[in-house]
PDB file of N, CA and C in Angstrom:
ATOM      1  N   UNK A   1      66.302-103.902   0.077  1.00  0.00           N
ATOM      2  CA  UNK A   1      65.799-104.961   0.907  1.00  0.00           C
ATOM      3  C   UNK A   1      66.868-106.052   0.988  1.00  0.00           C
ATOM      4  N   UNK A   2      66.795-106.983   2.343  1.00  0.00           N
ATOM      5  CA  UNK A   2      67.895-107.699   2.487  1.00  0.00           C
ATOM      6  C   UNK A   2      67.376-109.021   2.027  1.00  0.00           C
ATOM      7  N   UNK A   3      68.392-110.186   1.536  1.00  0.00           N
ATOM      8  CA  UNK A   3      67.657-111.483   0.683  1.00  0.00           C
ATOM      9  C   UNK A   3      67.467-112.014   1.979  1.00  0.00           C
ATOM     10  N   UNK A   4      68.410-111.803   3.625  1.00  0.00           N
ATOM     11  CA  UNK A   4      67.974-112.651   4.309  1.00  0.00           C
ATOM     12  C   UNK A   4      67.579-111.520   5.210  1.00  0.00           C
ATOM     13  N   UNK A   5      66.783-111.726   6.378  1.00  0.00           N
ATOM     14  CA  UNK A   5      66.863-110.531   7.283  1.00  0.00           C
ATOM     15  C   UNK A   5      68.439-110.915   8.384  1.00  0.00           C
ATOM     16  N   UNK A   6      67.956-109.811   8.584  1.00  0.00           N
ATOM     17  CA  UNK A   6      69.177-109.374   9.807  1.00  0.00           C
ATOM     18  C   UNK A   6      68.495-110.434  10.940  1.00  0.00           C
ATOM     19  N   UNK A   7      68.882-111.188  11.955  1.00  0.00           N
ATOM     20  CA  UNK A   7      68.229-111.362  13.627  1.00  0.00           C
ATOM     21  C   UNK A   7      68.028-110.369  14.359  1.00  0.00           C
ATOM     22  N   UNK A   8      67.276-110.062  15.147  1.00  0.00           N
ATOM     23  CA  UNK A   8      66.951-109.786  16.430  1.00  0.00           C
ATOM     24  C   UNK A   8      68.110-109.915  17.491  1.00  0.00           C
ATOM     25  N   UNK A   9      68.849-108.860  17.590  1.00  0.00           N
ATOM     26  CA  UNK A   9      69.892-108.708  18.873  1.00  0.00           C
ATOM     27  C   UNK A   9      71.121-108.241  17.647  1.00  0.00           C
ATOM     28  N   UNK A  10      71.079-108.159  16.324  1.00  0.00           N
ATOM     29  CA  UNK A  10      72.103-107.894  15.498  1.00  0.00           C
ATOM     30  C   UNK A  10      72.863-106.499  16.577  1.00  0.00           C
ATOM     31  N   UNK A  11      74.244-106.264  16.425  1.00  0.00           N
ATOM     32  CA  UNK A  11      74.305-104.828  16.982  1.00  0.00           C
ATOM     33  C   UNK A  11      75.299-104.290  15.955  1.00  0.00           C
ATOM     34  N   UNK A  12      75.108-102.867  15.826  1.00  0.00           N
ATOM     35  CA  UNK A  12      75.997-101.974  15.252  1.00  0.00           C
ATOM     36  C   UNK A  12      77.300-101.789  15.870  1.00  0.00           C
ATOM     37  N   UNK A  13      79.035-102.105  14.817  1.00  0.00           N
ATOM     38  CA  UNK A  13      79.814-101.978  15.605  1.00  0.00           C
ATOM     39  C   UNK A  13      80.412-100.514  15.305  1.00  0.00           C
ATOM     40  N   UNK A  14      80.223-100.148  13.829  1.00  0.00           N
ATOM     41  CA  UNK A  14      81.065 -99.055  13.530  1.00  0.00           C
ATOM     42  C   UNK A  14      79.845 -98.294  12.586  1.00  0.00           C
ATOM     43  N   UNK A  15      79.920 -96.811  12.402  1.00  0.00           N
ATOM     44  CA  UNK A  15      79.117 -96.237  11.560  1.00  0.00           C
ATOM     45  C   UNK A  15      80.181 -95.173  10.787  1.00  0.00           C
ATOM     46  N   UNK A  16      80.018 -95.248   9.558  1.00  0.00           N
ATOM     47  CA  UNK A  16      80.691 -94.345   9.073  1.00  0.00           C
ATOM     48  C   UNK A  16      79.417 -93.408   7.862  1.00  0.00           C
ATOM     49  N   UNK A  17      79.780 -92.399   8.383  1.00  0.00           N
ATOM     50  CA  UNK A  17      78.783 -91.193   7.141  1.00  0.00           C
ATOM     51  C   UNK A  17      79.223 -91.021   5.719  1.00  0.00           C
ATOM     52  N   UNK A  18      78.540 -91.326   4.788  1.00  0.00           N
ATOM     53  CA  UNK A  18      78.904 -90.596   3.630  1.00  0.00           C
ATOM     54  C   UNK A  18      78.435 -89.690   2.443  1.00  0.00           C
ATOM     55  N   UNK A  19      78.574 -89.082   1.909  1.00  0.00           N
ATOM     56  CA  UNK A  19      78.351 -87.972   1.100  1.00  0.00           C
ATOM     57  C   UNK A  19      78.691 -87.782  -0.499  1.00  0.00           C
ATOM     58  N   UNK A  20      77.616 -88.186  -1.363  1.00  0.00           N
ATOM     59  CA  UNK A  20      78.507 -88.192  -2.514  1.00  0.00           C
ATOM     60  C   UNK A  20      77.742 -86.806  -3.300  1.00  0.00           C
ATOM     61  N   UNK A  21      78.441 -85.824  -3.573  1.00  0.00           N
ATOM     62  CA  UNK A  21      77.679 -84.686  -3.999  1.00  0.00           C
ATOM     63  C   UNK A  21      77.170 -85.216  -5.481  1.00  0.00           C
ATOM     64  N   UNK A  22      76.206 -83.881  -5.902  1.00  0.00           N
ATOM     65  CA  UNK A  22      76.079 -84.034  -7.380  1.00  0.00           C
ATOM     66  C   UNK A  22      77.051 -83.712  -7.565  1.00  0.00           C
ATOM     67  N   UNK A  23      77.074 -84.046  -9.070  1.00  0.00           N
ATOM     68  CA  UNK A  23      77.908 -83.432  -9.718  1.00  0.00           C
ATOM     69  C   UNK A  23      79.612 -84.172 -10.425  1.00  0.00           C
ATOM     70  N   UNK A  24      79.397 -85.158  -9.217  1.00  0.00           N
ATOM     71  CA  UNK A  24      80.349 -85.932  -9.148  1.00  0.00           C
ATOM     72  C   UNK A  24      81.515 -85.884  -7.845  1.00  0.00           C
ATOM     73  N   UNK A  25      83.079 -86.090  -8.351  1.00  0.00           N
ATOM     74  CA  UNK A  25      83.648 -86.209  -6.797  1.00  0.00           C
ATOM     75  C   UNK A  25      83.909 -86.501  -5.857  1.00  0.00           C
ATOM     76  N   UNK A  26      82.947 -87.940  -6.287  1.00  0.00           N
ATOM     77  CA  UNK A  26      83.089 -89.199  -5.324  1.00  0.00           C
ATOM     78  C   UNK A  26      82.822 -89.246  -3.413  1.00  0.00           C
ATOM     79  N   UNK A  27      82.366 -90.538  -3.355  1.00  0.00           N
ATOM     80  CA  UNK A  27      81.792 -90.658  -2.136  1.00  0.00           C
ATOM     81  C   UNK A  27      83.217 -89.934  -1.221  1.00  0.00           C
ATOM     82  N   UNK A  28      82.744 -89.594  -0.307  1.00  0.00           N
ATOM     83  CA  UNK A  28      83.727 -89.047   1.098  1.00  0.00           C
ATOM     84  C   UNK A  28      82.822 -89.525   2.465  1.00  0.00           C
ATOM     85  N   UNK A  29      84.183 -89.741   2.711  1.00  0.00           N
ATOM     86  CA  UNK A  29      83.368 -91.023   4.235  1.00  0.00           C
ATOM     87  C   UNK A  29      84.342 -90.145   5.410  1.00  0.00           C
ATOM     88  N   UNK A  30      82.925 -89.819   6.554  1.00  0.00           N
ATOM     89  CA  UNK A  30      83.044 -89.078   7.553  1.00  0.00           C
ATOM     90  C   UNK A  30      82.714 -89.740   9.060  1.00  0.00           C
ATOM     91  N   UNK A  31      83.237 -89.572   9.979  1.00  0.00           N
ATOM     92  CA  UNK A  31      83.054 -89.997  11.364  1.00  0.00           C
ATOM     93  C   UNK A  31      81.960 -89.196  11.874  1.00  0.00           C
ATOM     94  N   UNK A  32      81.640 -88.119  10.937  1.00  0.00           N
ATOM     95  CA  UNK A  32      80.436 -87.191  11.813  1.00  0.00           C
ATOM     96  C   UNK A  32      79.294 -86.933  11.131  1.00  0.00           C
ATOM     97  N   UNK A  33      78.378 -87.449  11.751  1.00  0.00           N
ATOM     98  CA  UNK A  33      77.073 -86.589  10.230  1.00  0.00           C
ATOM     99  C   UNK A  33      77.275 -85.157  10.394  1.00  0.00           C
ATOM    100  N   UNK A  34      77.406 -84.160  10.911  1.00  0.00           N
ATOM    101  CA  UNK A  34      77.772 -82.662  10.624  1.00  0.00           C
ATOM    102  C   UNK A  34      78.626 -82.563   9.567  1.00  0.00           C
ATOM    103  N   UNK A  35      79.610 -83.242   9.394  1.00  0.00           N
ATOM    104  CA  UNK A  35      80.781 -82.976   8.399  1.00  0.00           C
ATOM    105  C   UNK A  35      80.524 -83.644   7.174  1.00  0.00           C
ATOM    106  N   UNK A  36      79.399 -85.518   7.297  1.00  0.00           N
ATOM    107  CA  UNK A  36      78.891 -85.417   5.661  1.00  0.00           C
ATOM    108  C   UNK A  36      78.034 -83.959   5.335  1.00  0.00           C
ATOM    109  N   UNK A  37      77.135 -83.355   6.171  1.00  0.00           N
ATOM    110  CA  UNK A  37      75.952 -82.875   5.817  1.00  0.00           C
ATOM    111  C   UNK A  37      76.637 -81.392   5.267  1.00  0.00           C
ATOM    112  N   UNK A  38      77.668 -81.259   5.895  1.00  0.00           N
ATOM    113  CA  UNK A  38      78.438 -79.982   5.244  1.00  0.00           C
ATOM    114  C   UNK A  38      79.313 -80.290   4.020  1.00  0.00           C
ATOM    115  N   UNK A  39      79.412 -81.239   3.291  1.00  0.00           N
ATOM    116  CA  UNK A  39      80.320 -81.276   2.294  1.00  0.00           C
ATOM    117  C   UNK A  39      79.001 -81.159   0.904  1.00  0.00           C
ATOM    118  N   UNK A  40      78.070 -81.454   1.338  1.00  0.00           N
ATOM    119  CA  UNK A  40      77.400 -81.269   0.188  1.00  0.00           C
ATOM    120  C   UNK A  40      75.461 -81.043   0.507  1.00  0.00           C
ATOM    121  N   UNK A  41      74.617 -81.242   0.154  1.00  0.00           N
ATOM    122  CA  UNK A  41      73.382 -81.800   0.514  1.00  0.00           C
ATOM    123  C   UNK A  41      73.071 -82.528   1.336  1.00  0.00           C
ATOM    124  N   UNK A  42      72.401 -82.082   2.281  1.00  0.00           N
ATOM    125  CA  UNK A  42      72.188 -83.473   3.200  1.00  0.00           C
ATOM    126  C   UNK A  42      71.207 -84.151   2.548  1.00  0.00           C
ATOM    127  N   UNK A  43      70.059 -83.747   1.846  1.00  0.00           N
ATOM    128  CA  UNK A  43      70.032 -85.113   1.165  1.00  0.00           C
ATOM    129  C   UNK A  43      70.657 -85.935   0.490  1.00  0.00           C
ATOM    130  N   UNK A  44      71.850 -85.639   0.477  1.00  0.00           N
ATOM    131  CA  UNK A  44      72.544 -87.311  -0.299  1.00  0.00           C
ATOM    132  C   UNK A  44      73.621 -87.863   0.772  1.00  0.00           C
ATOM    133  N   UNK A  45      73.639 -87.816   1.954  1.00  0.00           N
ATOM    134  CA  UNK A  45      73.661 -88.225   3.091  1.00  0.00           C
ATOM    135  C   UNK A  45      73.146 -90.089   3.371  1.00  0.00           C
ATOM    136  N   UNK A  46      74.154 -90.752   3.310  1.00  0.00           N
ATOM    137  CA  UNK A  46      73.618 -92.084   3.540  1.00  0.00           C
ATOM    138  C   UNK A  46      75.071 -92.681   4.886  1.00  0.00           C
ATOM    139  N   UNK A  47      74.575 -94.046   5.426  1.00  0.00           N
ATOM    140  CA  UNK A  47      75.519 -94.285   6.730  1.00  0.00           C
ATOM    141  C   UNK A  47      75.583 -95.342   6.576  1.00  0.00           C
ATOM    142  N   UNK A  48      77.264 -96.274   6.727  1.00  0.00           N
ATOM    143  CA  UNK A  48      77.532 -97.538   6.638  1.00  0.00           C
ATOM    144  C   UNK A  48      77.378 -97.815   7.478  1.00  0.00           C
ATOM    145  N   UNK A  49      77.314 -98.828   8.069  1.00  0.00           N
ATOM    146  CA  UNK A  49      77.237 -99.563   9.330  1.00  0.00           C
ATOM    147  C   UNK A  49      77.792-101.243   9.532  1.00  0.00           C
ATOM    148  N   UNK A  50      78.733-101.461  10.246  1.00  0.00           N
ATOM    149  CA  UNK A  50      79.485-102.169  10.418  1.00  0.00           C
ATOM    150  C   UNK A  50      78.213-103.303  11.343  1.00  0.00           C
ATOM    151  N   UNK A  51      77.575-104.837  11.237  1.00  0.00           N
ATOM    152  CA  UNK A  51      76.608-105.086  11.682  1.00  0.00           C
ATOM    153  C   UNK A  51      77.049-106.605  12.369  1.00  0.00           C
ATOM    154  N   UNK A  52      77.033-106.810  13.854  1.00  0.00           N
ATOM    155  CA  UNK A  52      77.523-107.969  14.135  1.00  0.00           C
ATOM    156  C   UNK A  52      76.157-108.851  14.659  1.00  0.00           C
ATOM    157  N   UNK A  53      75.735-110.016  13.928  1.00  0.00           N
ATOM    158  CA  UNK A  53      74.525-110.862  14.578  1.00  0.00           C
ATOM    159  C   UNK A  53      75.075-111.724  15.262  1.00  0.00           C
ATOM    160  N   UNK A  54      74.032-111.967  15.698  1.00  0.00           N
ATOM    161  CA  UNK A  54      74.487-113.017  17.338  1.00  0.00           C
ATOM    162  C   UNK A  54      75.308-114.443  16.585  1.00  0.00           C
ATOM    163  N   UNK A  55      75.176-114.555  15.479  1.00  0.00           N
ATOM    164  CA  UNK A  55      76.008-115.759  15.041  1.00  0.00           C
ATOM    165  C   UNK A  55      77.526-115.591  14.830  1.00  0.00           C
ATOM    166  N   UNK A  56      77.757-114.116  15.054  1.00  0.00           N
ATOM    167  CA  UNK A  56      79.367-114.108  14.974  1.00  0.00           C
ATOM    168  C   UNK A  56      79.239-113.509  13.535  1.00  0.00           C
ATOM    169  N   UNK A  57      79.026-113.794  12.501  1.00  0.00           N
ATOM    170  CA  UNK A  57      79.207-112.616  10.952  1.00  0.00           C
ATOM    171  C   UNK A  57      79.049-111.733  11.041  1.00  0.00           C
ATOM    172  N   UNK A  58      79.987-110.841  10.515  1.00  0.00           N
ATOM    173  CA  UNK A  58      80.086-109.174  10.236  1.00  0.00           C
ATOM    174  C   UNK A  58      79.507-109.083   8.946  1.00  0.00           C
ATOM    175  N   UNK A  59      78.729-107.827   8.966  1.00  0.00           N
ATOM    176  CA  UNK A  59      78.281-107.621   7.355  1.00  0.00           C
ATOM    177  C   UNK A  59      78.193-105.876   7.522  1.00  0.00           C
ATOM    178  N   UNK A  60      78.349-105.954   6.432  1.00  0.00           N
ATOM    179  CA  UNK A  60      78.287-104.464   6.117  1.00  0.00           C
ATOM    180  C   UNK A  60      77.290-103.895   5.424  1.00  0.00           C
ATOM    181  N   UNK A  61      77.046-103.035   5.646  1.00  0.00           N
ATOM    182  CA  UNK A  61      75.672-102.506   5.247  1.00  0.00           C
ATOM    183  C   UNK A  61      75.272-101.254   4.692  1.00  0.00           C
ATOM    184  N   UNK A  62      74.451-100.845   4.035  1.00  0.00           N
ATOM    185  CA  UNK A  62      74.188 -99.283   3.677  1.00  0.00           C
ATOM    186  C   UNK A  62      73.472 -98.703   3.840  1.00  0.00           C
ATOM    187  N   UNK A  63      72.643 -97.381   4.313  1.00  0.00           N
ATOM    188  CA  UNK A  63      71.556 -97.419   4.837  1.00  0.00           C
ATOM    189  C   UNK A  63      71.047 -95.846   4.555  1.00  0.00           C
ATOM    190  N   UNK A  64      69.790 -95.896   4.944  1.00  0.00           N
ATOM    191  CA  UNK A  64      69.541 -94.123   4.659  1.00  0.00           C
ATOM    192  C   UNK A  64      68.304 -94.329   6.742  1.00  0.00           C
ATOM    193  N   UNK A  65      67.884 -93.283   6.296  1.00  0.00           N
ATOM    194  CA  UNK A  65      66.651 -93.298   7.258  1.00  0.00           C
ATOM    195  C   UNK A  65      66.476 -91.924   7.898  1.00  0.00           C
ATOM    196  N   UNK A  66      65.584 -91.646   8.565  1.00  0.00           N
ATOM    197  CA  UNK A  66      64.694 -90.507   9.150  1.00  0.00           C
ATOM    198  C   UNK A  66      65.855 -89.763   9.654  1.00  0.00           C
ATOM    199  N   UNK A  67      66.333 -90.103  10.785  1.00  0.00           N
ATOM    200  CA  UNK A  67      67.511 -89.417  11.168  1.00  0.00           C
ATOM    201  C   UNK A  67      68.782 -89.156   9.976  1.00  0.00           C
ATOM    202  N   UNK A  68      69.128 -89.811   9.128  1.00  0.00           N
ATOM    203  CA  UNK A  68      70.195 -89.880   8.235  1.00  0.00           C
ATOM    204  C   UNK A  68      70.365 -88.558   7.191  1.00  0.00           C
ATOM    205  N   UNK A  69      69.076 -87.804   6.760  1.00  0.00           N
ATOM    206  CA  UNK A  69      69.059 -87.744   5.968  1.00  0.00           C
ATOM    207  C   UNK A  69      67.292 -87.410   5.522  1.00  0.00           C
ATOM    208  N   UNK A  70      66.894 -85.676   4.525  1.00  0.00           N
ATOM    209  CA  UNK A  70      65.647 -85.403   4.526  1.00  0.00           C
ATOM    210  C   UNK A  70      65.004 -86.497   3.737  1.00  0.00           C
ATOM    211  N   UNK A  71      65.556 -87.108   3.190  1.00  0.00           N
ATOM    212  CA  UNK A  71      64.655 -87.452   1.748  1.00  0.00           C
ATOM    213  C   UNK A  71      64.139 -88.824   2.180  1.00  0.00           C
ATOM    214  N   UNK A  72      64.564 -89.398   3.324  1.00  0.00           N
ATOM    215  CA  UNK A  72      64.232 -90.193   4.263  1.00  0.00           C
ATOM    216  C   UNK A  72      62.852 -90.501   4.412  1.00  0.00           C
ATOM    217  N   UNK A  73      61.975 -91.683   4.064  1.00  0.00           N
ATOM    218  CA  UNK A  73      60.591 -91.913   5.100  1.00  0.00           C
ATOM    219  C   UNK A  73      60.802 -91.668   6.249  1.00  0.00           C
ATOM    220  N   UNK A  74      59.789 -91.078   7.419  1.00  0.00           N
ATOM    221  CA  UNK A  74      59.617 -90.904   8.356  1.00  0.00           C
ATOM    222  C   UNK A  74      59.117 -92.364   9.297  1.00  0.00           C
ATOM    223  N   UNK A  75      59.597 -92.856  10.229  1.00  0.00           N
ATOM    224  CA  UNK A  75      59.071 -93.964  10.758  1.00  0.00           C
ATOM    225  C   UNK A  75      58.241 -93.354  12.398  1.00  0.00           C
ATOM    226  N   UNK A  76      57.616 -93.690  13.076  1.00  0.00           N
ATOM    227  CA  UNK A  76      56.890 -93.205  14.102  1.00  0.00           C
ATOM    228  C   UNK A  76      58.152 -94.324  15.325  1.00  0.00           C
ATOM    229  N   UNK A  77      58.800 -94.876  14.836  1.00  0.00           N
ATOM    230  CA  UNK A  77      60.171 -95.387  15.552  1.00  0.00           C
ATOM    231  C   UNK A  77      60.913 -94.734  15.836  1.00  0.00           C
ATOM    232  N   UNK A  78      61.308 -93.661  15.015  1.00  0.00           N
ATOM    233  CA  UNK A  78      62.387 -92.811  15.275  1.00  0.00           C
ATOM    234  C   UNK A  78      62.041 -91.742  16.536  1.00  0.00           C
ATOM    235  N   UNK A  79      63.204 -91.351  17.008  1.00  0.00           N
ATOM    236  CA  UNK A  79      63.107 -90.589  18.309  1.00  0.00           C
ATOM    237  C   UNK A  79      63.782 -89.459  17.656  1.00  0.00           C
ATOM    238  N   UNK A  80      63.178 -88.162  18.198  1.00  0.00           N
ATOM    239  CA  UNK A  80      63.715 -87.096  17.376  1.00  0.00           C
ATOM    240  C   UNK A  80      65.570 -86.752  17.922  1.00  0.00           C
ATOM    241  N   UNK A  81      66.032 -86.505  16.896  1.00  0.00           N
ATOM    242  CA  UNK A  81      67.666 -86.536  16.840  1.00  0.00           C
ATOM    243  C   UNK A  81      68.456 -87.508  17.340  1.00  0.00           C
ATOM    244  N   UNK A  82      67.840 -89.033  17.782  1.00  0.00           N
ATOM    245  CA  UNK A  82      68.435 -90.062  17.649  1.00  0.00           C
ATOM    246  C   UNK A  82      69.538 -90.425  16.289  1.00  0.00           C
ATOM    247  N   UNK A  83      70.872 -90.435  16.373  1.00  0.00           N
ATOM    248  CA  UNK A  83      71.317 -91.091  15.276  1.00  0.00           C
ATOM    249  C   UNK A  83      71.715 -92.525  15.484  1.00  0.00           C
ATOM    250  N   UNK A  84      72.120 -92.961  14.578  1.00  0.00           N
ATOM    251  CA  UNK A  84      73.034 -94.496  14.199  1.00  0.00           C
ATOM    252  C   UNK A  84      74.061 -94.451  15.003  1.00  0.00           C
ATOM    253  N   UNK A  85      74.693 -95.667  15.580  1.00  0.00           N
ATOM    254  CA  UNK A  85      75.440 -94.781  16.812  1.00  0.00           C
ATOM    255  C   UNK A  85      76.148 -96.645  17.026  1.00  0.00           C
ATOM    256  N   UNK A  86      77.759 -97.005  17.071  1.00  0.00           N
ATOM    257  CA  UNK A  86      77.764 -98.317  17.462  1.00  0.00           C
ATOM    258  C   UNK A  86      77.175 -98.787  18.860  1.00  0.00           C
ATOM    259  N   UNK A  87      77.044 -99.868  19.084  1.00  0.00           N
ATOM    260  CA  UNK A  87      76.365-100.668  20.521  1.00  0.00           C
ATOM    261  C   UNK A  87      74.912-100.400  20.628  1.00  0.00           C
ATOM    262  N   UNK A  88      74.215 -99.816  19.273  1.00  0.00           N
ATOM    263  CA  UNK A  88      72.724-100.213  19.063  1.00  0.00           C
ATOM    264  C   UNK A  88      72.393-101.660  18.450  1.00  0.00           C
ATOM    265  N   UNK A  89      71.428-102.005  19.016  1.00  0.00           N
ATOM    266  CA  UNK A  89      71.281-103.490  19.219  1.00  0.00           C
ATOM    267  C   UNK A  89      69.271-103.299  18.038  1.00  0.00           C
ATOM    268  N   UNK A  90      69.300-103.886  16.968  1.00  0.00           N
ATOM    269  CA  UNK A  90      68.341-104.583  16.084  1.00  0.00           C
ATOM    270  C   UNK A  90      66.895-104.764  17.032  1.00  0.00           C
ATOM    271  N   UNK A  91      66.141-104.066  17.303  1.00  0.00           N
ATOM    272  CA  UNK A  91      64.776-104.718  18.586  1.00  0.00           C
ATOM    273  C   UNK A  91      63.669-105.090  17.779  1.00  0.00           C
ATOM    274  N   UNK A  92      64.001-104.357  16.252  1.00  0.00           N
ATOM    275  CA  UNK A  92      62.105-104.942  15.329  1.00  0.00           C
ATOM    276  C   UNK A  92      62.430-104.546  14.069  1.00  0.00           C
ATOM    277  N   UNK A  93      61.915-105.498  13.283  1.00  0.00           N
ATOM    278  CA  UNK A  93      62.372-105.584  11.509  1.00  0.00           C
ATOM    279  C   UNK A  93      60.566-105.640  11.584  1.00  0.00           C
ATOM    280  N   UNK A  94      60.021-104.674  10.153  1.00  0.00           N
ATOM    281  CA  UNK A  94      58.389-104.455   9.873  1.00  0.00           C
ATOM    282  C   UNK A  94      59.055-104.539   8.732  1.00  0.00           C
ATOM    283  N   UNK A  95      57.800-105.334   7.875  1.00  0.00           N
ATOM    284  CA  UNK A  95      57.985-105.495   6.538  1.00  0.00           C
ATOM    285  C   UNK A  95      56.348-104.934   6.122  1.00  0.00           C
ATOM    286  N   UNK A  96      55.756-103.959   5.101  1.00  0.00           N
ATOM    287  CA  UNK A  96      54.686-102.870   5.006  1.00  0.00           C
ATOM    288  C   UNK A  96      54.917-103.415   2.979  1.00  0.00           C
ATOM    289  N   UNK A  97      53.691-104.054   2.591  1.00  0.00           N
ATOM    290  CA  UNK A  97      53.646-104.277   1.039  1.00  0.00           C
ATOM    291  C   UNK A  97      54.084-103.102   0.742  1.00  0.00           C
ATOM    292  N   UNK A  98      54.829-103.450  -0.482  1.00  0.00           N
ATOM    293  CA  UNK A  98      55.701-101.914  -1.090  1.00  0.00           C
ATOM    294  C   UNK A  98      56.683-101.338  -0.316  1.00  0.00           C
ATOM    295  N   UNK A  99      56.521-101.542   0.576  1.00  0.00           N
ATOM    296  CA  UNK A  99      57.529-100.242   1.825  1.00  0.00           C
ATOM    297  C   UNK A  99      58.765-100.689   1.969  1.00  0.00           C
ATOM    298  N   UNK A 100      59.863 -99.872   2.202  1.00  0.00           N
ATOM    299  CA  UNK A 100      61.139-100.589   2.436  1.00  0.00           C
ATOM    300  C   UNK A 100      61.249-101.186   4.142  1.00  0.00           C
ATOM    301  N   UNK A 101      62.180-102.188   4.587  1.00  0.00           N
ATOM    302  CA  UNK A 101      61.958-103.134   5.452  1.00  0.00           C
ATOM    303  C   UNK A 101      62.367-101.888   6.429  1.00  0.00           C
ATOM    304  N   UNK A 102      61.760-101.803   7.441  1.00  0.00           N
ATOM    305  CA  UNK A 102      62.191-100.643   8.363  1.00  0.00           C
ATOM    306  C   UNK A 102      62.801-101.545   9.721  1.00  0.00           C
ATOM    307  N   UNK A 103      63.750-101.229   9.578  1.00  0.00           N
ATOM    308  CA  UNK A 103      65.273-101.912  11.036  1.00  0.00           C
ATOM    309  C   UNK A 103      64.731-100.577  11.982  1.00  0.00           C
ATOM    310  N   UNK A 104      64.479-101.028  13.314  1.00  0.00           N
ATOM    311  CA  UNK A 104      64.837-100.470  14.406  1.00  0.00           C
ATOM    312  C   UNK A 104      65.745-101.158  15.407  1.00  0.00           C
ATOM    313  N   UNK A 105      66.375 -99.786  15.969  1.00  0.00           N
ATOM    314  CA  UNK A 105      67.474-100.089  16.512  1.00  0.00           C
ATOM    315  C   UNK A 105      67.436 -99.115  18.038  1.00  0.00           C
ATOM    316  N   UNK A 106      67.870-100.101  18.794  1.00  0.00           N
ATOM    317  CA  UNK A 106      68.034 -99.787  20.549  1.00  0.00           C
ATOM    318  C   UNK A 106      69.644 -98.945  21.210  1.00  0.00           C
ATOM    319  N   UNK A 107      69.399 -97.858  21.273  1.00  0.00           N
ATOM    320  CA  UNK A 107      70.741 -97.153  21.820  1.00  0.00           C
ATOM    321  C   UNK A 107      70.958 -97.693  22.866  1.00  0.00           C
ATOM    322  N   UNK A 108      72.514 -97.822  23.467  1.00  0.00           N
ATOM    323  CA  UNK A 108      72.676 -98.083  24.875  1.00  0.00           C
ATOM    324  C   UNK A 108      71.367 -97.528  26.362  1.00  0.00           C
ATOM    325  N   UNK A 109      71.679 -96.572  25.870  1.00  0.00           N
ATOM    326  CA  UNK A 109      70.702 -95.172  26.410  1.00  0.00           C
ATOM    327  C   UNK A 109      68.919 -95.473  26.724  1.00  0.00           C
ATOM    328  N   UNK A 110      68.556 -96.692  26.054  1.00  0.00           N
ATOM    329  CA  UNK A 110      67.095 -96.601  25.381  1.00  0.00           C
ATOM    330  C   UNK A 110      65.843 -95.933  24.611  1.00  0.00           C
ATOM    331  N   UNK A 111      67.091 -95.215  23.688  1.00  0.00           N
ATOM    332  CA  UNK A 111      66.649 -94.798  22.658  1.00  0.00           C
ATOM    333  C   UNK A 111      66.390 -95.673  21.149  1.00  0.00           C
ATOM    334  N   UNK A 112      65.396 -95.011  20.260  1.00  0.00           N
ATOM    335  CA  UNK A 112      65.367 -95.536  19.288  1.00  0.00           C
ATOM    336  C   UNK A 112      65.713 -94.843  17.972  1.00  0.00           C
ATOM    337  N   UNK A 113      65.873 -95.132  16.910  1.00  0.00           N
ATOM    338  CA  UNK A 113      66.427 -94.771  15.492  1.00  0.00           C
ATOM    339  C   UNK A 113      66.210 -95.730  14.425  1.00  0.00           C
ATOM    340  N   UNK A 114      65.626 -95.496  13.348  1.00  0.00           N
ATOM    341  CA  UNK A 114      65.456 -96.576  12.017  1.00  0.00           C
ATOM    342  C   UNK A 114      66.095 -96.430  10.808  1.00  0.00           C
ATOM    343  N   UNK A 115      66.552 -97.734  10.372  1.00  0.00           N
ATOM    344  CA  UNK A 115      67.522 -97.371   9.364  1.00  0.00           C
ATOM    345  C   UNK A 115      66.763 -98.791   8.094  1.00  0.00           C
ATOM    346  N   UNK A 116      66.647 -97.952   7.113  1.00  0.00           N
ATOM    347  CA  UNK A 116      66.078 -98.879   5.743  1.00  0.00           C
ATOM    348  C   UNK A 116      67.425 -99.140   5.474  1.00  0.00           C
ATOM    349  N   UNK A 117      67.869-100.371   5.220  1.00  0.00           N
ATOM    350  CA  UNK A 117      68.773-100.824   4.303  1.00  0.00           C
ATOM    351  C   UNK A 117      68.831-101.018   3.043  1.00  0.00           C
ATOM    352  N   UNK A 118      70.065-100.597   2.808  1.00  0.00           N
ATOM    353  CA  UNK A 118      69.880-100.606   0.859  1.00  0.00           C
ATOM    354  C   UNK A 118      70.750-101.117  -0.143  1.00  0.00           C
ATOM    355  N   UNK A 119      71.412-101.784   0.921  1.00  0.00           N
ATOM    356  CA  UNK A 119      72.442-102.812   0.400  1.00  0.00           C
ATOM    357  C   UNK A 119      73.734-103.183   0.812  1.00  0.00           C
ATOM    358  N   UNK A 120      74.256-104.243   0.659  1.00  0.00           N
ATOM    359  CA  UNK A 120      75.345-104.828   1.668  1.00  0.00           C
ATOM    360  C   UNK A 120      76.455-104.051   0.717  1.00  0.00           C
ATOM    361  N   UNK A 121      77.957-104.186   1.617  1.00  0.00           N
ATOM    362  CA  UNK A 121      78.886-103.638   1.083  1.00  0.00           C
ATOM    363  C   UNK A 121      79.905-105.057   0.753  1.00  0.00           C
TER     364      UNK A 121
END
């Protein structure tokens, strides 16, 4: 969970995939989710995301979600095979007692995709 939220209009500039197997071997950071999801489990499949809010700060971010990755909550936001993708734009932050804060996010396209955040970089 984030200490502050993100705004409304935040947009994604860069996404990078990563993959840290068991076992050890360290994270490996990919331009493609096919190529994290082939280096090891896709459940351990998580996506950085480079995050610009309308105030001008970059933050970096970590994230899992429905599309990302099985082990993922399912959100009724997500569009099936929507991924994380830059020039998606922040449209609704839900906060659910207990639940992690669920970010939806607007593709150029008008598609949707949700990403729980899990911590800044």
């Amino acid at each position: 969970m984030l200490v502050q939220p993100l705004p409304l209009g935040t947009v994604i500039t860069a996404v990078t995939w990563l993959n840290t197997p068991e076992g050890g071997g360290g994270t490996a950071r990919f331009a493609v989710r096919a190529d994290a999801v082939n280096r090891a489990s896709p459940a351990l499949v998580n996506v950085e995301v480079v995050l610009a809010p309308p105030d001008g700060d970059h933050v970096v971010m970590r994230a899992g979600g429905p599309s990302v990755g099985p082990t993922w909550k399912a959100s009724d936001h997500q569009e099936p095979g929507v991924l994380p993708q830059a020039g998606a734009a922040l449209v609704l932050v839900e906060q659910a007692d207990g639940a992690p804060e669920t970010s939806v996010f607007r593709t150029r396209d008008g598609q949707h995709f949700v990403l729980y955040f899990t911590g800044r970089v």
